[in-house]
PDB file of N, CA and C in Angstrom:
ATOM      1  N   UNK A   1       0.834  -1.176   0.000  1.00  0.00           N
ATOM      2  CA  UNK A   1       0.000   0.000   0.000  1.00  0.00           C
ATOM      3  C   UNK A   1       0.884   1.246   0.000  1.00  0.00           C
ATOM      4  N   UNK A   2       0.233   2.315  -0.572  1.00  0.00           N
ATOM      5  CA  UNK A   2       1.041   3.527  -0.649  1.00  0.00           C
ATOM      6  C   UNK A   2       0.029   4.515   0.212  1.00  0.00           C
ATOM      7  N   UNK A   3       0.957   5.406   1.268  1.00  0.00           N
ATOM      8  CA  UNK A   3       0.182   6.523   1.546  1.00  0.00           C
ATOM      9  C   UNK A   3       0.553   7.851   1.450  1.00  0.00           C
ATOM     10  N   UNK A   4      -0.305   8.115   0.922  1.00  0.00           N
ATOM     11  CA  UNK A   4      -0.058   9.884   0.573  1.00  0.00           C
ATOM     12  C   UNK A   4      -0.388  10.610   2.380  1.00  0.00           C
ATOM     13  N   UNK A   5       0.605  11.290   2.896  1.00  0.00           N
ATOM     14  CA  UNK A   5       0.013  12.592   4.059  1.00  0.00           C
ATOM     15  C   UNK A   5       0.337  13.794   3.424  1.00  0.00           C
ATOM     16  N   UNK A   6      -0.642  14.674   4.168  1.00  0.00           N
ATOM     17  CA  UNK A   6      -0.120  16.269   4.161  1.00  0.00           C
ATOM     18  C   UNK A   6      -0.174  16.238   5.663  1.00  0.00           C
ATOM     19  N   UNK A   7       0.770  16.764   6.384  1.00  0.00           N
ATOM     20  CA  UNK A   7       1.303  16.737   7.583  1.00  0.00           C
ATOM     21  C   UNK A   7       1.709  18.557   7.729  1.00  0.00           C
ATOM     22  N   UNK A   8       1.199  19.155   9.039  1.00  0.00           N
ATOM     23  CA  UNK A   8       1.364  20.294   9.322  1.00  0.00           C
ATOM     24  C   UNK A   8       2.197  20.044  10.583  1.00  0.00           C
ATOM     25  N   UNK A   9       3.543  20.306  10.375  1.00  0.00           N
ATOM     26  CA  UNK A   9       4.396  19.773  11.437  1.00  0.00           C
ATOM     27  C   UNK A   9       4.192  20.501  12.840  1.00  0.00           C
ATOM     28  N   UNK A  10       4.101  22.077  12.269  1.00  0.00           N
ATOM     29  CA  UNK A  10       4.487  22.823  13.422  1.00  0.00           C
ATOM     30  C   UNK A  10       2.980  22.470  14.384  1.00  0.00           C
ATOM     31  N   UNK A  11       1.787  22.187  14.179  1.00  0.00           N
ATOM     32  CA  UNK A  11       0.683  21.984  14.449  1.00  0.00           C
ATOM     33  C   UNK A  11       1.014  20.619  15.029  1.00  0.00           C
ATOM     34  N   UNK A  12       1.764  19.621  14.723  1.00  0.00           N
ATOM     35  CA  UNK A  12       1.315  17.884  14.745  1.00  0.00           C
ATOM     36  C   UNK A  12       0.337  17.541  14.078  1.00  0.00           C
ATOM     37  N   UNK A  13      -0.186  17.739  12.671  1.00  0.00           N
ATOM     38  CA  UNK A  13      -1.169  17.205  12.808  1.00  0.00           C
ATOM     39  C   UNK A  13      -1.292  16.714  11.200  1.00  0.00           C
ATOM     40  N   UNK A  14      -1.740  15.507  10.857  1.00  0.00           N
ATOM     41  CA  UNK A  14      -2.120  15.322   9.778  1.00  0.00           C
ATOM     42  C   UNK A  14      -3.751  15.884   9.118  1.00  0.00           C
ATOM     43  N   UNK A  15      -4.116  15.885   7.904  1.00  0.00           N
ATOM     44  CA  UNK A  15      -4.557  17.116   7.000  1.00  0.00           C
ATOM     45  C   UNK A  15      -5.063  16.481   6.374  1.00  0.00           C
ATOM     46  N   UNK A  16      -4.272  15.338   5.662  1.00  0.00           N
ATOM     47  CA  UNK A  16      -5.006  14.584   4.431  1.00  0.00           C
ATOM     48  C   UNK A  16      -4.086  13.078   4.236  1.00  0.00           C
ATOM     49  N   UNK A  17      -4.649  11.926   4.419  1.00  0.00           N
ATOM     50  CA  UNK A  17      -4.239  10.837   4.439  1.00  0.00           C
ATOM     51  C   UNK A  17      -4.995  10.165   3.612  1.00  0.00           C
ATOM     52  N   UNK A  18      -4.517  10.164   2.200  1.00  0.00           N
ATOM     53  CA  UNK A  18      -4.898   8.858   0.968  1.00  0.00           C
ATOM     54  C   UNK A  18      -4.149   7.752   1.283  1.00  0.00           C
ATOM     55  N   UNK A  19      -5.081   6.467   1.101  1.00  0.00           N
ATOM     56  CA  UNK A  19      -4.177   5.176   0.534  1.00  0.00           C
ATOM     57  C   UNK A  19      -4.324   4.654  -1.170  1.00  0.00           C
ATOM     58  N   UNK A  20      -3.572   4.209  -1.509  1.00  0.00           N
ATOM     59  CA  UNK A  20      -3.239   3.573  -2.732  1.00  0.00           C
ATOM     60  C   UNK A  20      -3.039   2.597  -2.784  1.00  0.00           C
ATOM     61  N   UNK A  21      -3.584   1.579  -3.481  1.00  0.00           N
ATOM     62  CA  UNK A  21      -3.123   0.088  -3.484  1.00  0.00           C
ATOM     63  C   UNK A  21      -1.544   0.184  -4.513  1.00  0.00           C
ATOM     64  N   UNK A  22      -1.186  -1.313  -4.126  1.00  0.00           N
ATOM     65  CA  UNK A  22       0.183  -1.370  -4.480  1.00  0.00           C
ATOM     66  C   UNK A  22      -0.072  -1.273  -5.856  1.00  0.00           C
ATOM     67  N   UNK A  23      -0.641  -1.420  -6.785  1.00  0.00           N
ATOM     68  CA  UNK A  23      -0.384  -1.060  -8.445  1.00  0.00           C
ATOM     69  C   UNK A  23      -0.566  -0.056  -8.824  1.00  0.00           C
ATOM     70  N   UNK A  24      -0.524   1.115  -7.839  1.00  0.00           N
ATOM     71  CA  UNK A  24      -0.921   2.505  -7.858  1.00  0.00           C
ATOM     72  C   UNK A  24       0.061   3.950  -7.648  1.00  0.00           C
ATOM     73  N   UNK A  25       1.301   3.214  -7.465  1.00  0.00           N
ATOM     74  CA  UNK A  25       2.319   4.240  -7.485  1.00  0.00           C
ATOM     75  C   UNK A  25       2.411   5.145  -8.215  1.00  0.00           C
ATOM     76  N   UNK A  26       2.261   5.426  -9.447  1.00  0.00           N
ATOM     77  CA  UNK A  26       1.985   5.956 -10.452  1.00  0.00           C
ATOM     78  C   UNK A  26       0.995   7.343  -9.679  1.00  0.00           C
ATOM     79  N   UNK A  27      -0.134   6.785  -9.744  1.00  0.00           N
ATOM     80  CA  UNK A  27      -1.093   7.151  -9.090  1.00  0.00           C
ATOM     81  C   UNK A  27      -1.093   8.325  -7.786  1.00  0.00           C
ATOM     82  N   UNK A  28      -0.072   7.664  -7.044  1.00  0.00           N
ATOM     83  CA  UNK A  28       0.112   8.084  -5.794  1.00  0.00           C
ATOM     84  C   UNK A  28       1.053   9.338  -5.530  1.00  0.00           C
ATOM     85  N   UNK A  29       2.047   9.144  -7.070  1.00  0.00           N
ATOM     86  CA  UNK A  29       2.838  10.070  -6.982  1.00  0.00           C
ATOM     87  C   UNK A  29       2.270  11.627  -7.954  1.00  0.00           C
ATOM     88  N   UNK A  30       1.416  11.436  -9.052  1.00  0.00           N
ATOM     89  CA  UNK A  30       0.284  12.216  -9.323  1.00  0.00           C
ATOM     90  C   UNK A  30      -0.030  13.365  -8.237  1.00  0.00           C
ATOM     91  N   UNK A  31      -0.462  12.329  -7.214  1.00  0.00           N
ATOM     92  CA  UNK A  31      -1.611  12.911  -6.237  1.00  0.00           C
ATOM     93  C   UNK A  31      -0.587  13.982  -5.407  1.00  0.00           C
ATOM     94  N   UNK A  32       0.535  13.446  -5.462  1.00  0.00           N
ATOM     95  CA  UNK A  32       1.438  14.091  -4.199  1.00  0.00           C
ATOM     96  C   UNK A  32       1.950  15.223  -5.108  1.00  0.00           C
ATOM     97  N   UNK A  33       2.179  15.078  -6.556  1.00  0.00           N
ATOM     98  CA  UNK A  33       2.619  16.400  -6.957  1.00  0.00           C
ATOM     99  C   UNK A  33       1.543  17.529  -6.894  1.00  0.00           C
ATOM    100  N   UNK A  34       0.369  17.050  -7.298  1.00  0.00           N
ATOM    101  CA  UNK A  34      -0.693  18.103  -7.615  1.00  0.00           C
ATOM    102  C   UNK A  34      -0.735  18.334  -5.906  1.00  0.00           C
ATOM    103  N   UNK A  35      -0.898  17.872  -5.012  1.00  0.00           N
ATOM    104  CA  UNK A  35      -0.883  18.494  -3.583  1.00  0.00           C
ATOM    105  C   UNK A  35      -0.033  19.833  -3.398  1.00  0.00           C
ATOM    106  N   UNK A  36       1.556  19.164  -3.432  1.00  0.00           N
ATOM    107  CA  UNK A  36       2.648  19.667  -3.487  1.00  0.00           C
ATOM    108  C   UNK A  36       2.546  21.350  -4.199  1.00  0.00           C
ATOM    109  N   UNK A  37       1.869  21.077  -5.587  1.00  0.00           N
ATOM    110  CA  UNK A  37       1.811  21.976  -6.121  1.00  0.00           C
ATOM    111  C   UNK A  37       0.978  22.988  -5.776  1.00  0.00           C
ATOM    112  N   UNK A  38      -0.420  22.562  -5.324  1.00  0.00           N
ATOM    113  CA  UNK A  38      -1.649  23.358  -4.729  1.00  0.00           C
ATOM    114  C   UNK A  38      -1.169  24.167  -3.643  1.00  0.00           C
ATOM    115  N   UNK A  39      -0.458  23.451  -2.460  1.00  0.00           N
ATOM    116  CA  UNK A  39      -0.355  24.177  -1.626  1.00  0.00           C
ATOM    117  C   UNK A  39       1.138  25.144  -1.605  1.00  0.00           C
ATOM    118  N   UNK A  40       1.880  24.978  -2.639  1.00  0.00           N
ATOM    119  CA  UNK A  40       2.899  26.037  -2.992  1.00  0.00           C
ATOM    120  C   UNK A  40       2.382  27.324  -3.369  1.00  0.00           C
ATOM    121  N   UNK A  41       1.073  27.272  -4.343  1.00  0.00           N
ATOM    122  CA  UNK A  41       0.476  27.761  -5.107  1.00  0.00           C
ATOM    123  C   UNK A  41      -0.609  28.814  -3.760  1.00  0.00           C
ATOM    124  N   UNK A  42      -0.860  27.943  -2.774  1.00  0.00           N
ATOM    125  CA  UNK A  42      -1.395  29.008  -2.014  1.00  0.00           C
ATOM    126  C   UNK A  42      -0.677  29.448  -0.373  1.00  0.00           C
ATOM    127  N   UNK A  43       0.604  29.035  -0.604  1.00  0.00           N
ATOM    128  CA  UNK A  43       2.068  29.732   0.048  1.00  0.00           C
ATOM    129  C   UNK A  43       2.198  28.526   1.446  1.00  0.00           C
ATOM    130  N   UNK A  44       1.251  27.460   1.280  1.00  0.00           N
ATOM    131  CA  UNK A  44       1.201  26.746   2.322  1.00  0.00           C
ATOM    132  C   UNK A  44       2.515  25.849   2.968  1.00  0.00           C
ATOM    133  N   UNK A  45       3.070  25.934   4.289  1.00  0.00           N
ATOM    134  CA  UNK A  45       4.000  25.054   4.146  1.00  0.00           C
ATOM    135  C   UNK A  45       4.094  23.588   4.847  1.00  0.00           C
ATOM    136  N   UNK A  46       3.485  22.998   4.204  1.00  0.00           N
ATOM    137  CA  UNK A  46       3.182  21.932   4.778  1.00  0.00           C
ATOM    138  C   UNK A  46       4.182  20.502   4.072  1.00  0.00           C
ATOM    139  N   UNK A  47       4.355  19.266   4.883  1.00  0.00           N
ATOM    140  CA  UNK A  47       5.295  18.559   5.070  1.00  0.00           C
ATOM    141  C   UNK A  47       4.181  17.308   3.326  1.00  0.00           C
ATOM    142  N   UNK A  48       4.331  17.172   2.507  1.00  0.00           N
ATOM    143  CA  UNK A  48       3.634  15.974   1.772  1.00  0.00           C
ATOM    144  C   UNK A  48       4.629  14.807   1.310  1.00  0.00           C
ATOM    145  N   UNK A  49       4.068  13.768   2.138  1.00  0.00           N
ATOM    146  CA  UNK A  49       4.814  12.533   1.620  1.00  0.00           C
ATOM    147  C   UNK A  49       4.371  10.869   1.354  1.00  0.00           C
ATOM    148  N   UNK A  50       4.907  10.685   0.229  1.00  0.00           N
ATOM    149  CA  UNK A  50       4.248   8.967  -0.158  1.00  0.00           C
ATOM    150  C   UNK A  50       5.158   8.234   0.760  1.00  0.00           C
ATOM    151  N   UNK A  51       4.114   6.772   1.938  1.00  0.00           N
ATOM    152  CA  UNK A  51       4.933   6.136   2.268  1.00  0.00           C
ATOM    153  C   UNK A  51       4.221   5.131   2.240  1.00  0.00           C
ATOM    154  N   UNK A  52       5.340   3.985   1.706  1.00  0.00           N
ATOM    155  CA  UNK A  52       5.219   2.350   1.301  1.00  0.00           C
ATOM    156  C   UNK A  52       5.265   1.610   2.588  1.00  0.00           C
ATOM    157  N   UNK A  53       3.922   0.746   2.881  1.00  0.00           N
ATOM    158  CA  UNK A  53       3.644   0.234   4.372  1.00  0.00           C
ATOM    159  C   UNK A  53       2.790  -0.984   4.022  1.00  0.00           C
ATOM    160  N   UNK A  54       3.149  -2.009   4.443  1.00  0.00           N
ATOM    161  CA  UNK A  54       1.985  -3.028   3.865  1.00  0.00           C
ATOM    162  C   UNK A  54       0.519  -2.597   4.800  1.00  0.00           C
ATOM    163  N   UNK A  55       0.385  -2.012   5.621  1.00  0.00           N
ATOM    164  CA  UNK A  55      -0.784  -1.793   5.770  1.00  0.00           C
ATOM    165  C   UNK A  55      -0.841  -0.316   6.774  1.00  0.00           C
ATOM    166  N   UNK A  56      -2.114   0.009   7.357  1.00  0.00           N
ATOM    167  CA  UNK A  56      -1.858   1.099   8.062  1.00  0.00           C
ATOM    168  C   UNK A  56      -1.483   0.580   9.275  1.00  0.00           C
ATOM    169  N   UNK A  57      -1.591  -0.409  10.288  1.00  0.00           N
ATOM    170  CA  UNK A  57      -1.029  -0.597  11.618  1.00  0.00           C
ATOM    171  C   UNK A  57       0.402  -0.350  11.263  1.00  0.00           C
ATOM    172  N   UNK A  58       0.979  -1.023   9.938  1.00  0.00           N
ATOM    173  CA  UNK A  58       2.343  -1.286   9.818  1.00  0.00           C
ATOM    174  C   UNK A  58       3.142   0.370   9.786  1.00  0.00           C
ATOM    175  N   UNK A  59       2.110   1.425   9.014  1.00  0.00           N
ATOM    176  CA  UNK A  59       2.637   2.587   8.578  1.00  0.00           C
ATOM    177  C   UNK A  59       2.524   3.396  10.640  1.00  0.00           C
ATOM    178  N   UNK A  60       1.650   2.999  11.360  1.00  0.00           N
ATOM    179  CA  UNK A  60       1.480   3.768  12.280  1.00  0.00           C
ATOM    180  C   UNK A  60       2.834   3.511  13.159  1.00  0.00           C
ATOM    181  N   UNK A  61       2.956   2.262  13.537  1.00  0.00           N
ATOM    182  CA  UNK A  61       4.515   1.381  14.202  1.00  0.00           C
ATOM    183  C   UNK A  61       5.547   2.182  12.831  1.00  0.00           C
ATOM    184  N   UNK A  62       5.848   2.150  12.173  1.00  0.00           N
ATOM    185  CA  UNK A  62       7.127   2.903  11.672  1.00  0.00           C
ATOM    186  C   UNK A  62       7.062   4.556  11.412  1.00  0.00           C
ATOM    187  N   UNK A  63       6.098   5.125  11.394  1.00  0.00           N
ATOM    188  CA  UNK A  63       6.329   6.486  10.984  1.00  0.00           C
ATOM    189  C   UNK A  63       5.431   6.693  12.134  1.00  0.00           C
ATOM    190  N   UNK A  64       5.549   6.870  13.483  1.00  0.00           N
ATOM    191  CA  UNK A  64       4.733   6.535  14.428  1.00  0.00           C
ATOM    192  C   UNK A  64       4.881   8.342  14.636  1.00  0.00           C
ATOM    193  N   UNK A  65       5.597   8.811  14.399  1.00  0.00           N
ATOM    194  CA  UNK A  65       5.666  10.961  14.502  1.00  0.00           C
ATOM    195  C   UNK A  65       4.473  11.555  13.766  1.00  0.00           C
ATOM    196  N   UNK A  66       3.908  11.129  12.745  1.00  0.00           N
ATOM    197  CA  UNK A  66       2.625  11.242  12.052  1.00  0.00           C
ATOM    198  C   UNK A  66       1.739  10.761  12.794  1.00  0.00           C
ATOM    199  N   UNK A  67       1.212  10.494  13.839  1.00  0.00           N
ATOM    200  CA  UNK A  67       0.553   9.978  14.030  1.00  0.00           C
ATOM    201  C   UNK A  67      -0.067  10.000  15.670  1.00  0.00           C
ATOM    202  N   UNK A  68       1.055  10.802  16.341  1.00  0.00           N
ATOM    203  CA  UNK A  68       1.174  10.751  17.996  1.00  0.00           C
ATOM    204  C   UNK A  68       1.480  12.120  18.153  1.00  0.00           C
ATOM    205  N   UNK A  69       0.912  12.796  19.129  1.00  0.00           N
ATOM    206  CA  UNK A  69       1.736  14.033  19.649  1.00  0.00           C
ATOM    207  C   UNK A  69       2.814  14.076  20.121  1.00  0.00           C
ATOM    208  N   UNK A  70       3.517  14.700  20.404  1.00  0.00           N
ATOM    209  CA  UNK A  70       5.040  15.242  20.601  1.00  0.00           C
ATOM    210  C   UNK A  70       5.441  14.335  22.326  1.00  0.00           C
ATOM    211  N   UNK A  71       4.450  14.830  22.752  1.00  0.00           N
ATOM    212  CA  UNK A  71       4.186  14.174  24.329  1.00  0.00           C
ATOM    213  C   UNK A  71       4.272  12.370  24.377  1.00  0.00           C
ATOM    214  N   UNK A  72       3.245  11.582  23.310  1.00  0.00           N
ATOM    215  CA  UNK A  72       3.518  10.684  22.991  1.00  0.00           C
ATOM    216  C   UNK A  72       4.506   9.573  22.219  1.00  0.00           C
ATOM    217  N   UNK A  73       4.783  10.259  22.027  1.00  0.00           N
ATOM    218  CA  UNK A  73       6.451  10.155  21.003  1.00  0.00           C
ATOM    219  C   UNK A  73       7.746  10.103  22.596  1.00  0.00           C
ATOM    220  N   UNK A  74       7.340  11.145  23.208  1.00  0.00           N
ATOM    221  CA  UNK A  74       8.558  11.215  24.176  1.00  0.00           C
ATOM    222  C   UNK A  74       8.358  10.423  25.336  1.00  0.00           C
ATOM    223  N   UNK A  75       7.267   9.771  25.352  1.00  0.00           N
ATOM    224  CA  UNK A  75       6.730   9.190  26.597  1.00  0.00           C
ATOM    225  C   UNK A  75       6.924   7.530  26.024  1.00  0.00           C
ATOM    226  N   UNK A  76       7.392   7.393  24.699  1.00  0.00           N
ATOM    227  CA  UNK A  76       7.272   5.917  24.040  1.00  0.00           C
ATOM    228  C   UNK A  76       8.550   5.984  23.740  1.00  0.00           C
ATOM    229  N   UNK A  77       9.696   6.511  24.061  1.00  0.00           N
ATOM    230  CA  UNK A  77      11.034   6.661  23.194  1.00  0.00           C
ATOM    231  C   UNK A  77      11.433   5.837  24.763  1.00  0.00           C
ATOM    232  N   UNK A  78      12.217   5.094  24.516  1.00  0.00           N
ATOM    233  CA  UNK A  78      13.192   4.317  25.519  1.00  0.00           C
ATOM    234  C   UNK A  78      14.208   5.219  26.096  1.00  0.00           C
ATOM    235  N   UNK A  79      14.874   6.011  24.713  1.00  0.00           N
ATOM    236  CA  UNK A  79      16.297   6.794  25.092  1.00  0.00           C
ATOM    237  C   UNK A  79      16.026   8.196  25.756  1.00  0.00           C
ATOM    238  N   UNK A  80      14.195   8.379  25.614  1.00  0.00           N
ATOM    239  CA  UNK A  80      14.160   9.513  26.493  1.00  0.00           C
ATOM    240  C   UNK A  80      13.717   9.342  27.835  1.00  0.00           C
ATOM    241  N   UNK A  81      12.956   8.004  27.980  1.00  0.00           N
ATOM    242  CA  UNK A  81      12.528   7.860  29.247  1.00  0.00           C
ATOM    243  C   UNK A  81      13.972   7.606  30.099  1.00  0.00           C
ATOM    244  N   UNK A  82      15.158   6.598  29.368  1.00  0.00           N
ATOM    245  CA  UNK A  82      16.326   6.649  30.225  1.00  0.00           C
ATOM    246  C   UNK A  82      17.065   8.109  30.477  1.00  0.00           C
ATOM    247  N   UNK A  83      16.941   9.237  29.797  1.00  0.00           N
ATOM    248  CA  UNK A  83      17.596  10.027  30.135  1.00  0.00           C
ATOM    249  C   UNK A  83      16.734  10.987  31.594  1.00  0.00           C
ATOM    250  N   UNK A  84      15.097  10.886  31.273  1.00  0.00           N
ATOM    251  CA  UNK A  84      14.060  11.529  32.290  1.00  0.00           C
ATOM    252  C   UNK A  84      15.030  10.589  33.120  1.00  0.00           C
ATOM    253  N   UNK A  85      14.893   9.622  33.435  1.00  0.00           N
ATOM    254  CA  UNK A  85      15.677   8.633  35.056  1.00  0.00           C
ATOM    255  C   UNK A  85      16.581   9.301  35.177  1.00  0.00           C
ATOM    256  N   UNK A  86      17.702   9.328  34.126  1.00  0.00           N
ATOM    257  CA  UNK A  86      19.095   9.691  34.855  1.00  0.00           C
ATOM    258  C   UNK A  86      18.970  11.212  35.608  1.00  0.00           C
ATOM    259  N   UNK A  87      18.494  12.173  34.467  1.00  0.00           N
ATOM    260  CA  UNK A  87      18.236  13.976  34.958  1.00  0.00           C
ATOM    261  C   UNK A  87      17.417  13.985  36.682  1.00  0.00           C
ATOM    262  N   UNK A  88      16.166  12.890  36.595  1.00  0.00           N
ATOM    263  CA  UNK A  88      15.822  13.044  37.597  1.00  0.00           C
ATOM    264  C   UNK A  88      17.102  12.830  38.951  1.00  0.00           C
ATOM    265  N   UNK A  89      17.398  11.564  38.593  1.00  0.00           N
ATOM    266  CA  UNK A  89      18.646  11.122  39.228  1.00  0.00           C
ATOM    267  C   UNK A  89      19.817  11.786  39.345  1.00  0.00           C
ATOM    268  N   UNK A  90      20.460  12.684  39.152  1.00  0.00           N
ATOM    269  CA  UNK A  90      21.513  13.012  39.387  1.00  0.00           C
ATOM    270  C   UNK A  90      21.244  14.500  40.138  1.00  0.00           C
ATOM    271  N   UNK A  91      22.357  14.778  40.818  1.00  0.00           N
ATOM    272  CA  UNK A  91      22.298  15.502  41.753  1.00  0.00           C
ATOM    273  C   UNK A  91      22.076  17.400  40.992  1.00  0.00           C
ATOM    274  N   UNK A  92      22.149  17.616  39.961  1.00  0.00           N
ATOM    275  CA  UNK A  92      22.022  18.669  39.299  1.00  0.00           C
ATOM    276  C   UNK A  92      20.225  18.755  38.902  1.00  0.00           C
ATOM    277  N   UNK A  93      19.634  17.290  38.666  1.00  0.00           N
ATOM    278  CA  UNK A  93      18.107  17.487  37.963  1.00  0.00           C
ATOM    279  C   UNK A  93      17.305  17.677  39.419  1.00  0.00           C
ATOM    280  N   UNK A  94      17.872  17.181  40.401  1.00  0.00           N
ATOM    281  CA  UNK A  94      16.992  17.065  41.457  1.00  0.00           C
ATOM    282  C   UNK A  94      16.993  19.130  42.168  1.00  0.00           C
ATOM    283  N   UNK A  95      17.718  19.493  41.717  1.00  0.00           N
ATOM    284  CA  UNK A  95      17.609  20.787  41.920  1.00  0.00           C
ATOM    285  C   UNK A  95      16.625  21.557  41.673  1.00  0.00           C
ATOM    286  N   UNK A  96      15.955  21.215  40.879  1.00  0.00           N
ATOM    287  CA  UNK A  96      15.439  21.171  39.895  1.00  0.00           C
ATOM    288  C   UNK A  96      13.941  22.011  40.504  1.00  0.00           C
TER     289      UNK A  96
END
């Protein structure tokens, strides 16, 4: 499957989410120029991108930033929850 987003980063938020079946690349990349182009055309700056996922659970687990707020992203990251431990932990975060 192919998915087209328009993604408004500074917002978090997705805008417009097409899927495409797999014989549709063609198709998919069409869609993303004329987007691309529309919203140049009305000064918009928004993030548009085709991504190849065999399905949507699969596209949500890998491009999981599309899809979660900023909060959720940092609350699911391993390397940030170990660093929240250590900051809490060390004698400079507890100052805090």
């Amino acid at each position: 499957m192919f998915f087209l987003i328009e993604y408004d980063r500074p917002r978090g938020t997705i805008l417009k989410l097409r899927e495409f079946d797999p014989a549709s690349r063609e198709l998919a990349e069409d869609a993303r120029l004329e987007l691309e182009l529309e919203l140049n055309r009305k000064g918009v700056d928004h993030e548009v991108v085709i991504l190849d996922a065999p399905s949507m659970e699969a596209l949500r687990h890998t491009h999981s930033r599309y899809f979660e707020t900023v909060v959720e992203l940092m609350h699911g990251s391993a390397q940030v929850q170990a660093w929240i431990a250590e900051t809490a932990n060390s004698p400079r975060g507890q100052e805090r």
